[in-house]
PDB file of N, CA and C in Angstrom:
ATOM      1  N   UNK A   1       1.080  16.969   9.561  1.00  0.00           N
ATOM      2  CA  UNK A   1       0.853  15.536   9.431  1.00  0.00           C
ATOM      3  C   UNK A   1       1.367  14.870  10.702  1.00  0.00           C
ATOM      4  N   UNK A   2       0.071  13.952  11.330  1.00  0.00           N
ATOM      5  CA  UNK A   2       1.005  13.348  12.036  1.00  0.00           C
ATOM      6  C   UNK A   2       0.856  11.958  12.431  1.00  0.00           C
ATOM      7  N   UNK A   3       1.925  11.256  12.296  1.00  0.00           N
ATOM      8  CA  UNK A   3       2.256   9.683  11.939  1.00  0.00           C
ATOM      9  C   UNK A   3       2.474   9.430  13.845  1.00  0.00           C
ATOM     10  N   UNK A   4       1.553   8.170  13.950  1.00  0.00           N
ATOM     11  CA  UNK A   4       1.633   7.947  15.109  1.00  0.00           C
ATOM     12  C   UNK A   4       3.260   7.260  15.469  1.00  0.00           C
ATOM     13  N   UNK A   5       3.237   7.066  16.873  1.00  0.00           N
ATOM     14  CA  UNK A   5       4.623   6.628  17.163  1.00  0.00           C
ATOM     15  C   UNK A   5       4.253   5.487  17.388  1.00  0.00           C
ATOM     16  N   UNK A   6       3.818   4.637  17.453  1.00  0.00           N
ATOM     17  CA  UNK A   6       4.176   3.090  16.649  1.00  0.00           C
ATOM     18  C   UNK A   6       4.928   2.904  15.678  1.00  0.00           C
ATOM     19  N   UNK A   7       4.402   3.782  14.758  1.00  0.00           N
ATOM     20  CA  UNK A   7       4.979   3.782  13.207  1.00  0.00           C
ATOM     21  C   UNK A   7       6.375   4.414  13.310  1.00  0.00           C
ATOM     22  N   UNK A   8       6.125   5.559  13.591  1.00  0.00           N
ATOM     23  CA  UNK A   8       7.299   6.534  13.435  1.00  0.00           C
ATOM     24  C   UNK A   8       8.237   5.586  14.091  1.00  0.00           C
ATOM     25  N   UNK A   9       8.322   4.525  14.993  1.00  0.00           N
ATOM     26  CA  UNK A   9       9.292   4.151  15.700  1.00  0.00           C
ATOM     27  C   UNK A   9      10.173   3.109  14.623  1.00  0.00           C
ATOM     28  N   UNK A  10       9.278   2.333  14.061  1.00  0.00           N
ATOM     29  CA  UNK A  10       9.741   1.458  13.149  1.00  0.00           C
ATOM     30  C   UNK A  10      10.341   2.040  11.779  1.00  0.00           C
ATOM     31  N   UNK A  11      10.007   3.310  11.285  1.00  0.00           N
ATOM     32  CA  UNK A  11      10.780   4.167  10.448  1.00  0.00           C
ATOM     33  C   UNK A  11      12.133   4.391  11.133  1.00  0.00           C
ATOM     34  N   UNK A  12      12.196   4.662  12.231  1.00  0.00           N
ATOM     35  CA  UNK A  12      13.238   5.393  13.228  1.00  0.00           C
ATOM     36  C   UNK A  12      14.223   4.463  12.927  1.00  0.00           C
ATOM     37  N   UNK A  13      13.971   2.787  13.358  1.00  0.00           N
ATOM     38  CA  UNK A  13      14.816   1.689  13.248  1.00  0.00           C
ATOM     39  C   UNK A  13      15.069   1.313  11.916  1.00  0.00           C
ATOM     40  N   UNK A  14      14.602   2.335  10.694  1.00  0.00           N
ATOM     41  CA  UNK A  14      15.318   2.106   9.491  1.00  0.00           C
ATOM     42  C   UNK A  14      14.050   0.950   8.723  1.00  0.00           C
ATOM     43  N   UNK A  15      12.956   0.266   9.224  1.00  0.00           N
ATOM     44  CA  UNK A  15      11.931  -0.563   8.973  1.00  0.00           C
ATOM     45  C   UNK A  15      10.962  -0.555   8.294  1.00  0.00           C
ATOM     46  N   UNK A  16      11.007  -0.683   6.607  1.00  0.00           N
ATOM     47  CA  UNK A  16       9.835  -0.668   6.362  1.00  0.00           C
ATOM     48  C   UNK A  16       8.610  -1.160   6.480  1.00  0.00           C
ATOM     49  N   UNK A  17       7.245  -0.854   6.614  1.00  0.00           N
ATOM     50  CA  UNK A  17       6.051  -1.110   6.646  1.00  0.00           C
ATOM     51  C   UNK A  17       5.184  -1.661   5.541  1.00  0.00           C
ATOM     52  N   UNK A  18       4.880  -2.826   6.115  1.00  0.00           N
ATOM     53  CA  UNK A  18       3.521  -3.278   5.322  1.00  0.00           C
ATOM     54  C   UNK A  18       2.573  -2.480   4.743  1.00  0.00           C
ATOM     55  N   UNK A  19       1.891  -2.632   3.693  1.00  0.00           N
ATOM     56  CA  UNK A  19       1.026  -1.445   3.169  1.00  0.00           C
ATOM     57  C   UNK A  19      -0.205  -2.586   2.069  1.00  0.00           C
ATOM     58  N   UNK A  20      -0.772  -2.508   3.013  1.00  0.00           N
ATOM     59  CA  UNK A  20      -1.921  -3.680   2.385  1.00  0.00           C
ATOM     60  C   UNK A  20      -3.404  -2.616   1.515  1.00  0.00           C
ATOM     61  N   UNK A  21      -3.310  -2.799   0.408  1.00  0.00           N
ATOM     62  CA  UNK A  21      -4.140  -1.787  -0.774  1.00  0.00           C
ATOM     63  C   UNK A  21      -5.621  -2.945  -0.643  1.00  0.00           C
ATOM     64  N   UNK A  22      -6.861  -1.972  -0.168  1.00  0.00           N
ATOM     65  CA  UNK A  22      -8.168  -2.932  -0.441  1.00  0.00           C
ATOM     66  C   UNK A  22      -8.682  -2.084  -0.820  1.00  0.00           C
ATOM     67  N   UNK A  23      -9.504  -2.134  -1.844  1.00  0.00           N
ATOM     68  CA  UNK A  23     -10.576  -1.495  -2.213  1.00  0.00           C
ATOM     69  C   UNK A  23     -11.526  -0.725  -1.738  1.00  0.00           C
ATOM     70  N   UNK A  24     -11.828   0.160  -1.482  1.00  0.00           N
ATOM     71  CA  UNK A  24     -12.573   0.666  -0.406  1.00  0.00           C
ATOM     72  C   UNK A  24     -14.550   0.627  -0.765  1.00  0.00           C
ATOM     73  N   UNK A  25     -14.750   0.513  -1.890  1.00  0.00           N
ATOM     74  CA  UNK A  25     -16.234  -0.276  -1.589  1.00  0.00           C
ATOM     75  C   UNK A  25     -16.092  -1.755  -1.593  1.00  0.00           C
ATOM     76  N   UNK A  26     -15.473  -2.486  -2.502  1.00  0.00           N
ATOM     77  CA  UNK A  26     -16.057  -3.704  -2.451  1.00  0.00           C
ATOM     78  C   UNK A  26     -15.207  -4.364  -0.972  1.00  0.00           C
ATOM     79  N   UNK A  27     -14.101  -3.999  -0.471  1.00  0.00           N
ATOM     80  CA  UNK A  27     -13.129  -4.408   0.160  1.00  0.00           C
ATOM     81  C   UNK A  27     -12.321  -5.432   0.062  1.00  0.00           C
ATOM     82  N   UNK A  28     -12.784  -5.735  -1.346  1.00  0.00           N
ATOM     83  CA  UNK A  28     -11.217  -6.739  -2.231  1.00  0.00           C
ATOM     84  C   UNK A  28      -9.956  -6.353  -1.825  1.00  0.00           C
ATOM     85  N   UNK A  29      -9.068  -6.931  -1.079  1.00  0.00           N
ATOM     86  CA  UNK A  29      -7.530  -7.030  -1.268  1.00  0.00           C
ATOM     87  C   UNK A  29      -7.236  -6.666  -2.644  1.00  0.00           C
ATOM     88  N   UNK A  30      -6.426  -5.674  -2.651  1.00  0.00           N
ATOM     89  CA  UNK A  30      -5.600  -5.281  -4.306  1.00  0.00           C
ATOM     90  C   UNK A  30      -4.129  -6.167  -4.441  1.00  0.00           C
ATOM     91  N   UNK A  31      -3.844  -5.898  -3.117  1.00  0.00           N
ATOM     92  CA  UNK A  31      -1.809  -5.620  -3.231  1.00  0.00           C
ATOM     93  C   UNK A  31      -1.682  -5.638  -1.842  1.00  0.00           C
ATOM     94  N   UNK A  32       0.154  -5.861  -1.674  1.00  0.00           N
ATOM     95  CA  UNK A  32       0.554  -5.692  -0.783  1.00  0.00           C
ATOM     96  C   UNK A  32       2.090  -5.148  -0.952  1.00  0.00           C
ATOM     97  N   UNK A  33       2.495  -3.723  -0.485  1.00  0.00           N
ATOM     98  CA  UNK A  33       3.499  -3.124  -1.012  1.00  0.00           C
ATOM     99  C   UNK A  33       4.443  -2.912   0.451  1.00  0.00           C
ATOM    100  N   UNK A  34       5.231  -1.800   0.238  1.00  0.00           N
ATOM    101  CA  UNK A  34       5.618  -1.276   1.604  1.00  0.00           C
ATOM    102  C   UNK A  34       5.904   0.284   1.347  1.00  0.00           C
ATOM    103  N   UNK A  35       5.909   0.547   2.236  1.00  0.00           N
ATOM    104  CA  UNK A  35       6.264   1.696   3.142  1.00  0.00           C
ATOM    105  C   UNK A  35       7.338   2.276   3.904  1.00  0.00           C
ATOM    106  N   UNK A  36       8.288   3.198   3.635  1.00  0.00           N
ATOM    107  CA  UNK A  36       8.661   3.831   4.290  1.00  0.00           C
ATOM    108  C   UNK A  36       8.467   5.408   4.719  1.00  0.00           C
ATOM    109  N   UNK A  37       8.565   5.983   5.404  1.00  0.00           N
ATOM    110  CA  UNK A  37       8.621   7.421   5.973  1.00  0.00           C
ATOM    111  C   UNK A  37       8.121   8.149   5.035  1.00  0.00           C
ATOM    112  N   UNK A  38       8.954   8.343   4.079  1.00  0.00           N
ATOM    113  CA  UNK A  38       8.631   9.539   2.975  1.00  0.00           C
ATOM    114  C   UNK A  38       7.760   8.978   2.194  1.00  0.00           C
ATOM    115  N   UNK A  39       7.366   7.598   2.141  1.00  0.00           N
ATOM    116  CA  UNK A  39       6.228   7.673   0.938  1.00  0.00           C
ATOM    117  C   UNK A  39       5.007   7.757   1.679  1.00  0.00           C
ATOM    118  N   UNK A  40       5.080   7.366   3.201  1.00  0.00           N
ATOM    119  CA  UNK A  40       3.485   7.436   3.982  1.00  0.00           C
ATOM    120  C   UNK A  40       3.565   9.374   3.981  1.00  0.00           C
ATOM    121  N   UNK A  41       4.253   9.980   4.017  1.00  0.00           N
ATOM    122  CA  UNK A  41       4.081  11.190   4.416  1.00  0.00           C
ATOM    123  C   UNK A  41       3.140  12.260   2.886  1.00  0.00           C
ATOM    124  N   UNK A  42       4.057  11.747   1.395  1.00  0.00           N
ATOM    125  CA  UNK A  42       3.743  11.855   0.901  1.00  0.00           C
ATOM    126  C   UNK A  42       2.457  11.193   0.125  1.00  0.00           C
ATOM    127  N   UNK A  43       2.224   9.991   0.556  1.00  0.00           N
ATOM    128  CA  UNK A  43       0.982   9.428   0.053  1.00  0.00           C
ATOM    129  C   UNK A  43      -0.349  10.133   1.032  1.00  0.00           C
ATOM    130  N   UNK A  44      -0.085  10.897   2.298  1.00  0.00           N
ATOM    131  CA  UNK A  44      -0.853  11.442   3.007  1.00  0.00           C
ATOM    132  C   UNK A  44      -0.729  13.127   2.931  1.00  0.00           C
ATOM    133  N   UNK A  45       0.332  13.523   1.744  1.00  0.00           N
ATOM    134  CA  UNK A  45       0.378  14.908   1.259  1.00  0.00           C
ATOM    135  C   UNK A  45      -0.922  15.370   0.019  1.00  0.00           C
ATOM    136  N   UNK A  46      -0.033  13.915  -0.556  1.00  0.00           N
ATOM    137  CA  UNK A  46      -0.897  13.983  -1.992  1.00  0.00           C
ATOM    138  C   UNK A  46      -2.450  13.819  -1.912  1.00  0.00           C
ATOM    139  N   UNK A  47      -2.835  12.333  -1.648  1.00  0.00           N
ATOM    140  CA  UNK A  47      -3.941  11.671  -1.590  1.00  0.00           C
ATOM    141  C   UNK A  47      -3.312  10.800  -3.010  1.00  0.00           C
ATOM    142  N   UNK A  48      -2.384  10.384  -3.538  1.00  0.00           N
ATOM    143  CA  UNK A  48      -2.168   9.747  -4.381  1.00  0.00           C
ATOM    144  C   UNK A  48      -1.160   8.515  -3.527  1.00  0.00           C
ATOM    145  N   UNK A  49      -1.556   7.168  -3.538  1.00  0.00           N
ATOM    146  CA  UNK A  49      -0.393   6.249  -2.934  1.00  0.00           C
ATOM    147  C   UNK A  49       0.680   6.186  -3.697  1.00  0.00           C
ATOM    148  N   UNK A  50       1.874   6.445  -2.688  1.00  0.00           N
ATOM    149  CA  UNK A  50       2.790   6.343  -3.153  1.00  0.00           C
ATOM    150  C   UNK A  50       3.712   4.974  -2.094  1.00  0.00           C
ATOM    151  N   UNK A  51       4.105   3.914  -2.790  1.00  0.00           N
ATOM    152  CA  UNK A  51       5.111   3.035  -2.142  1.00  0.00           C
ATOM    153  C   UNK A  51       6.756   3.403  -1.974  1.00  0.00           C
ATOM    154  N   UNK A  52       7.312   2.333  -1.149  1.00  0.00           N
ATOM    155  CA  UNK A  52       8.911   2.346  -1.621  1.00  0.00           C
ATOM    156  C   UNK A  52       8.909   1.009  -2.738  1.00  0.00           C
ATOM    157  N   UNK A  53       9.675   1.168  -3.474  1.00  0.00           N
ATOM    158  CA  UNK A  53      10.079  -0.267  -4.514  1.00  0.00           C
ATOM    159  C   UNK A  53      11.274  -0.462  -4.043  1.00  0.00           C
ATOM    160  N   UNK A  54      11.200  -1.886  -3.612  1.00  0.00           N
ATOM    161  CA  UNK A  54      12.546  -2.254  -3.162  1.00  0.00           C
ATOM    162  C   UNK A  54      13.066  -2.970  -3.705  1.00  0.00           C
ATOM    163  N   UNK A  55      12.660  -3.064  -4.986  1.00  0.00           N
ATOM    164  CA  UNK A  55      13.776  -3.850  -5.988  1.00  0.00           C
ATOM    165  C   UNK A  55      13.966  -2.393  -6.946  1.00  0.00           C
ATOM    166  N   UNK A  56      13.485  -1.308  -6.829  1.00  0.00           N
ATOM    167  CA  UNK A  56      14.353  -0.167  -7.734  1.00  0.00           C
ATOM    168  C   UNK A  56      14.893   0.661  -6.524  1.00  0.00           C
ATOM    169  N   UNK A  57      14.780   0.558  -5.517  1.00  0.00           N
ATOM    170  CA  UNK A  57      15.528   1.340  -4.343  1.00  0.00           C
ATOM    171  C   UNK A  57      15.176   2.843  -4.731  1.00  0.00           C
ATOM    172  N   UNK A  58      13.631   2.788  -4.706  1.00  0.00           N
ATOM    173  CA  UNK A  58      13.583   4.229  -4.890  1.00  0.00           C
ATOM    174  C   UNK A  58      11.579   4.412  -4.463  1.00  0.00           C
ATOM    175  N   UNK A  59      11.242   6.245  -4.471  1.00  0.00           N
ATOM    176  CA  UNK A  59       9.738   5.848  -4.378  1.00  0.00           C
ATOM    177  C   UNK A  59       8.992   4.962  -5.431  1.00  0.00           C
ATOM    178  N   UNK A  60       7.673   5.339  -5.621  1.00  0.00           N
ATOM    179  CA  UNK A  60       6.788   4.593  -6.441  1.00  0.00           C
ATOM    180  C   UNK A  60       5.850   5.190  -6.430  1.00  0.00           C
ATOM    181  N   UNK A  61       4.912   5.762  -7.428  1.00  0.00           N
ATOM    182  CA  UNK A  61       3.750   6.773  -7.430  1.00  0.00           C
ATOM    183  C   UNK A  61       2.683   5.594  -7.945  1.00  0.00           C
ATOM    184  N   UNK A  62       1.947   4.849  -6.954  1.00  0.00           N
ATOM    185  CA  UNK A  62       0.912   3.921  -7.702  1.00  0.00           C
ATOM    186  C   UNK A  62       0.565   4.321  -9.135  1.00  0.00           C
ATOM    187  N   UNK A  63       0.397   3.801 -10.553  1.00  0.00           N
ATOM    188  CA  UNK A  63       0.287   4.430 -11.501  1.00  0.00           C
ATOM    189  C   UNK A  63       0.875   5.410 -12.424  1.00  0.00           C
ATOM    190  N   UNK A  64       2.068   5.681 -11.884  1.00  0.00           N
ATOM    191  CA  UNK A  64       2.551   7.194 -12.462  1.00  0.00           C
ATOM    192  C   UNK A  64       3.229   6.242 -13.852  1.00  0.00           C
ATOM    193  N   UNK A  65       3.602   5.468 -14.560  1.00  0.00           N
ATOM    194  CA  UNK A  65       3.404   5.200 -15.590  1.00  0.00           C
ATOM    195  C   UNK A  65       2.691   4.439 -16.516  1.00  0.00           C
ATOM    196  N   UNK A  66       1.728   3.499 -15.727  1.00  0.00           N
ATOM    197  CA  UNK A  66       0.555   2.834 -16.236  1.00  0.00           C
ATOM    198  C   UNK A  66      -0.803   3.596 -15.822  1.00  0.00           C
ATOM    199  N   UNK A  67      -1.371   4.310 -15.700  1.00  0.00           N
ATOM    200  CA  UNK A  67      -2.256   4.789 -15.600  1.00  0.00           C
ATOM    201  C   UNK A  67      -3.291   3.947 -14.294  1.00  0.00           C
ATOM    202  N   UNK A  68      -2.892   3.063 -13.923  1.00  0.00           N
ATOM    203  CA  UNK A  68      -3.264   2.362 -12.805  1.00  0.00           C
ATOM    204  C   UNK A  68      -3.335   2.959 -11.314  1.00  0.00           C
ATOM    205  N   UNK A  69      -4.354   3.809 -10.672  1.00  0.00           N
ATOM    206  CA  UNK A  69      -3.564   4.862  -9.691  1.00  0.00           C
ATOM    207  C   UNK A  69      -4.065   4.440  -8.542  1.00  0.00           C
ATOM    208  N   UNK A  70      -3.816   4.536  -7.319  1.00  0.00           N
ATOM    209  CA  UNK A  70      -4.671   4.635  -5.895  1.00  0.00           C
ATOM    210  C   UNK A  70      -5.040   5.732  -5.612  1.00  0.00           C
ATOM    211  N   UNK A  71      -6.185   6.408  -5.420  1.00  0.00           N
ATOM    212  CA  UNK A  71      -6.920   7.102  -4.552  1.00  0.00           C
ATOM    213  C   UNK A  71      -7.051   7.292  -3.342  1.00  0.00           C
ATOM    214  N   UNK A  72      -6.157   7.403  -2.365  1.00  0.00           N
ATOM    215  CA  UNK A  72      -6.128   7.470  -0.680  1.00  0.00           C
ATOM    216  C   UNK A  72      -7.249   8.309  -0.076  1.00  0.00           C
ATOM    217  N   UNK A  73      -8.347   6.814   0.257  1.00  0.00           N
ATOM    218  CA  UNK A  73      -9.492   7.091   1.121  1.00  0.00           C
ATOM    219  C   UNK A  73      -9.744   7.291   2.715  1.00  0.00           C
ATOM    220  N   UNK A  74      -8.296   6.024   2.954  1.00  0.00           N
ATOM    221  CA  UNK A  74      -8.387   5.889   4.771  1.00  0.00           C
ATOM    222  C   UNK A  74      -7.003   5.283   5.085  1.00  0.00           C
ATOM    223  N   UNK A  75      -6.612   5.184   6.237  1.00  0.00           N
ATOM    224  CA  UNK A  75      -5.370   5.069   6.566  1.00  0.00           C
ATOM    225  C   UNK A  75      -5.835   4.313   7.453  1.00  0.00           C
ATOM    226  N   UNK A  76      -5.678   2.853   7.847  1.00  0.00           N
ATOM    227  CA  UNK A  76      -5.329   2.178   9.303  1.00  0.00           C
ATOM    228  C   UNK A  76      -4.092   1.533   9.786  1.00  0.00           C
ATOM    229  N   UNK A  77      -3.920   1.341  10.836  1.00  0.00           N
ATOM    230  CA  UNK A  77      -2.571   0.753  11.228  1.00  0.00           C
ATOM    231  C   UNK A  77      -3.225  -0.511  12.375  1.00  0.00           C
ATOM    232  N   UNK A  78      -2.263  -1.148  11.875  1.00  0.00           N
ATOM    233  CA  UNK A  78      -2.408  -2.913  13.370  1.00  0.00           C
ATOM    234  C   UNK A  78      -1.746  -2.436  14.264  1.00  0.00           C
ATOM    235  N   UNK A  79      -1.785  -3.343  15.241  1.00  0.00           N
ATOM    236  CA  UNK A  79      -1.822  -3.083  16.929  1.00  0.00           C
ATOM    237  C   UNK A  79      -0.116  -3.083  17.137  1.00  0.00           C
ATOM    238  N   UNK A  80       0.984  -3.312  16.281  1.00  0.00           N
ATOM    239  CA  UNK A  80       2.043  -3.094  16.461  1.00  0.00           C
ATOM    240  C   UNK A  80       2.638  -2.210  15.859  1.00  0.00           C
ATOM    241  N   UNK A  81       2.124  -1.488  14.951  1.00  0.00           N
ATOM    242  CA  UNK A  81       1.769  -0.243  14.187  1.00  0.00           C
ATOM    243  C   UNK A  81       3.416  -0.587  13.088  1.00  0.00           C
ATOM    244  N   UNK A  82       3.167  -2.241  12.472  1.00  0.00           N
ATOM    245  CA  UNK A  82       3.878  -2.579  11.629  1.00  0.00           C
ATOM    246  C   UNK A  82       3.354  -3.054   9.975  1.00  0.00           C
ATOM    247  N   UNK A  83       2.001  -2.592  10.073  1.00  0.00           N
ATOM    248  CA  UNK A  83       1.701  -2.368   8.828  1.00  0.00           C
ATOM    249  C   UNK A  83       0.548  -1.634   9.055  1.00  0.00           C
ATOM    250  N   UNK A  84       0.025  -1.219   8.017  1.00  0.00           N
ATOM    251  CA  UNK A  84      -0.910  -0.169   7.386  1.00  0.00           C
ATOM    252  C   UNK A  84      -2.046  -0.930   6.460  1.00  0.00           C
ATOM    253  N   UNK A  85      -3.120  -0.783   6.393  1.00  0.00           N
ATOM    254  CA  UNK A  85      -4.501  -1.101   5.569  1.00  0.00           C
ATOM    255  C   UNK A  85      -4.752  -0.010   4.963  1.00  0.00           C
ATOM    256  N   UNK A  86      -4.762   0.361   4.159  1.00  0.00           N
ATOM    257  CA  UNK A  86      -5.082   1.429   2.841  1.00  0.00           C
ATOM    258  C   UNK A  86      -6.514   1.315   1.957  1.00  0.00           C
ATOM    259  N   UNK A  87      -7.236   1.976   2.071  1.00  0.00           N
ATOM    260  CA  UNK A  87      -8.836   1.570   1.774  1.00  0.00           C
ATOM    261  C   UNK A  87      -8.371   2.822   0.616  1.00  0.00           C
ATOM    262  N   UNK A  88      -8.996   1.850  -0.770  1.00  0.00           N
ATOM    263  CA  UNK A  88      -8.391   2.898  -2.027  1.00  0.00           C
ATOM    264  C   UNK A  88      -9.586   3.024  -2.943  1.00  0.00           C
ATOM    265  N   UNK A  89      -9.280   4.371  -3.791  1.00  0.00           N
ATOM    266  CA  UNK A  89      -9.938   3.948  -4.896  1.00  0.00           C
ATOM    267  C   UNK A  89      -9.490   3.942  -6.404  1.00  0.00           C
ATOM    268  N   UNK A  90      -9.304   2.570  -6.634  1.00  0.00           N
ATOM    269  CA  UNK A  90      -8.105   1.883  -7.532  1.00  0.00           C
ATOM    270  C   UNK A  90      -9.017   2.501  -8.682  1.00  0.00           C
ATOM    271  N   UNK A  91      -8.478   2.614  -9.655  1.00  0.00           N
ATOM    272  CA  UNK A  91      -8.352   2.747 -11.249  1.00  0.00           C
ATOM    273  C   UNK A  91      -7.467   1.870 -12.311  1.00  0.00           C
ATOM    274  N   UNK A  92      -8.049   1.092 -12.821  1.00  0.00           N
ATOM    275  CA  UNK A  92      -7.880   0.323 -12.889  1.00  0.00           C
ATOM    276  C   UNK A  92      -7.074  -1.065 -12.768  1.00  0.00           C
ATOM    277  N   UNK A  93      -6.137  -1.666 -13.227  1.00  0.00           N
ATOM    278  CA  UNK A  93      -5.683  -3.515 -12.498  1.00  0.00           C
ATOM    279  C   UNK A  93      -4.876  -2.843 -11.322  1.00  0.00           C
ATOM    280  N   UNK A  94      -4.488  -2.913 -10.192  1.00  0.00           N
ATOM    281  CA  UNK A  94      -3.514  -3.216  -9.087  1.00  0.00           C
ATOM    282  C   UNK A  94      -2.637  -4.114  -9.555  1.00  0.00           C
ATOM    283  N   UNK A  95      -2.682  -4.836  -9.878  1.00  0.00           N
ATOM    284  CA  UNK A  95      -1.436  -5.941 -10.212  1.00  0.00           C
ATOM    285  C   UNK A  95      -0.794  -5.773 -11.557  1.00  0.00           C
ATOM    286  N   UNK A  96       0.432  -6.160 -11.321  1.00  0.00           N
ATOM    287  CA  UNK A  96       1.490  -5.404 -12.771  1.00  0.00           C
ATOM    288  C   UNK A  96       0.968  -6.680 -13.923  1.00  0.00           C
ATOM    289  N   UNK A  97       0.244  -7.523 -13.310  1.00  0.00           N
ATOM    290  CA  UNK A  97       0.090  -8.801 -14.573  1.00  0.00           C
ATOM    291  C   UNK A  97      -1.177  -8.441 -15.598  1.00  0.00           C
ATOM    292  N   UNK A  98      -1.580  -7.475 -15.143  1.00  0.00           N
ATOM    293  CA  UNK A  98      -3.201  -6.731 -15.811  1.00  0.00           C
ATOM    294  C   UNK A  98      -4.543  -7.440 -14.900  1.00  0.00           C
ATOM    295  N   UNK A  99      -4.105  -7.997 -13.762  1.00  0.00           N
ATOM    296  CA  UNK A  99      -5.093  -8.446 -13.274  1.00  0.00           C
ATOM    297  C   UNK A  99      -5.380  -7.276 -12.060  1.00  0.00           C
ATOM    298  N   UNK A 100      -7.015  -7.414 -11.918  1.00  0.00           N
ATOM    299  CA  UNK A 100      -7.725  -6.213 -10.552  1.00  0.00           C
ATOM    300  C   UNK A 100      -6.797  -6.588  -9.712  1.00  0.00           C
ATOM    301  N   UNK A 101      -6.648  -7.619  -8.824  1.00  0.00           N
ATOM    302  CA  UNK A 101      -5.674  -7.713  -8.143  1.00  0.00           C
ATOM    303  C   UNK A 101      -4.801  -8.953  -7.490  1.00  0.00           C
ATOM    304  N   UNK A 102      -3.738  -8.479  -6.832  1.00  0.00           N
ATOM    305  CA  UNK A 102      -2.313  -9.259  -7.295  1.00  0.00           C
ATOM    306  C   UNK A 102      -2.634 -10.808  -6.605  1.00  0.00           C
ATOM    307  N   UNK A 103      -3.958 -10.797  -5.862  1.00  0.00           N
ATOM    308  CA  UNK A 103      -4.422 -12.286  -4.927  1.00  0.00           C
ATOM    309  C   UNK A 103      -5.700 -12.472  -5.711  1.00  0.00           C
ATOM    310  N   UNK A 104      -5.237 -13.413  -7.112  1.00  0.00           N
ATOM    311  CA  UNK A 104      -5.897 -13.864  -8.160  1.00  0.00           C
ATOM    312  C   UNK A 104      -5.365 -14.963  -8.653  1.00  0.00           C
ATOM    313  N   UNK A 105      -4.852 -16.210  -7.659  1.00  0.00           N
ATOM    314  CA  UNK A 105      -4.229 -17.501  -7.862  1.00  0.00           C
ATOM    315  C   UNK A 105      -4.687 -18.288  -6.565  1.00  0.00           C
ATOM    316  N   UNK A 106      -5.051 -18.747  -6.681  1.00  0.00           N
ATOM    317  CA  UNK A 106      -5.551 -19.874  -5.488  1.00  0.00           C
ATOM    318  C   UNK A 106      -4.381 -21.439  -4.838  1.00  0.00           C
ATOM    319  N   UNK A 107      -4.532 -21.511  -4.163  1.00  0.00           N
ATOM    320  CA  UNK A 107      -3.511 -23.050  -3.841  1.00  0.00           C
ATOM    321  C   UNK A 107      -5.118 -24.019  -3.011  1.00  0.00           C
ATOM    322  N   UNK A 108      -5.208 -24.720  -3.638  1.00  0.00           N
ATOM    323  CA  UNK A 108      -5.929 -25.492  -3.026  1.00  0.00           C
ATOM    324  C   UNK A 108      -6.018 -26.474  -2.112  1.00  0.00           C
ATOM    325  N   UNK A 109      -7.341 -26.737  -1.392  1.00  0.00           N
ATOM    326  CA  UNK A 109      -6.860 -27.257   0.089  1.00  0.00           C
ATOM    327  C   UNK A 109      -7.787 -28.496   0.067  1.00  0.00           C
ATOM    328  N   UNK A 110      -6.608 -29.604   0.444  1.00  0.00           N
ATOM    329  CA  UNK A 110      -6.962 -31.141   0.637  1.00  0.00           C
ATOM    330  C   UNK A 110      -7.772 -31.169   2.307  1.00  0.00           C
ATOM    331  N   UNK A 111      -9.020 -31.238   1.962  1.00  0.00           N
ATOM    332  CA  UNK A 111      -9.375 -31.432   3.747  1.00  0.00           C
ATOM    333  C   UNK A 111     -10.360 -32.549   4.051  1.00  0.00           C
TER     334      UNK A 111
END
């Protein structure tokens, strides 16, 4: 496996990564999680996404107790190689509220 050094650098400095979940046909935004080291390594072992949860200070197996899973289709990284685009194939809601996904509230704009 090998994790470019953009990335690897910001692991190095202890930094987790953005990890933006879209759908990979329709290209709906699902989620937006993060990333550290061992879960990009293992979400690119498995083909199953796996996050860090940083409010349980531990991994996260998309789904491993709701049946809700990611499918790891594609891997991209931005030009500062501080987050990741994840093209998935979700089963069913992404969002812990039962909704497809977690950008399903709008703020509306006075123009």
């Amino acid at each position: 496996m090998n994790i470019p050094e953009e990335i690897s650098a910001h692991f190095a400095a202890g930094t987790l990564i953005a990890a933006i979940a879209q759908d990979f046909s329709s290209k709906e935004v699902l989620m937006v999680a993060w990333m550290n080291q061992e879960a990009l390594e293992k979400t690119l072992q498995t083909g199953n996404v796996t996050y860090w949860s940083r409010s349980r200070n531990q991994l996260w197996v998309k789904g491993e107790s709701s049946g809700h899973t990611q499918r790891l289709i594609s891997i991209r990284y931005d030009c500062d190689g501080d987050a990741l685009l994840l093209e998935v194939d979700q089963t069913g809601a992404a969002c812990h509220t039962g909704e497809r996904s977690c950008f399903y509230r709008e703020i509306g704009i006075d123009a």
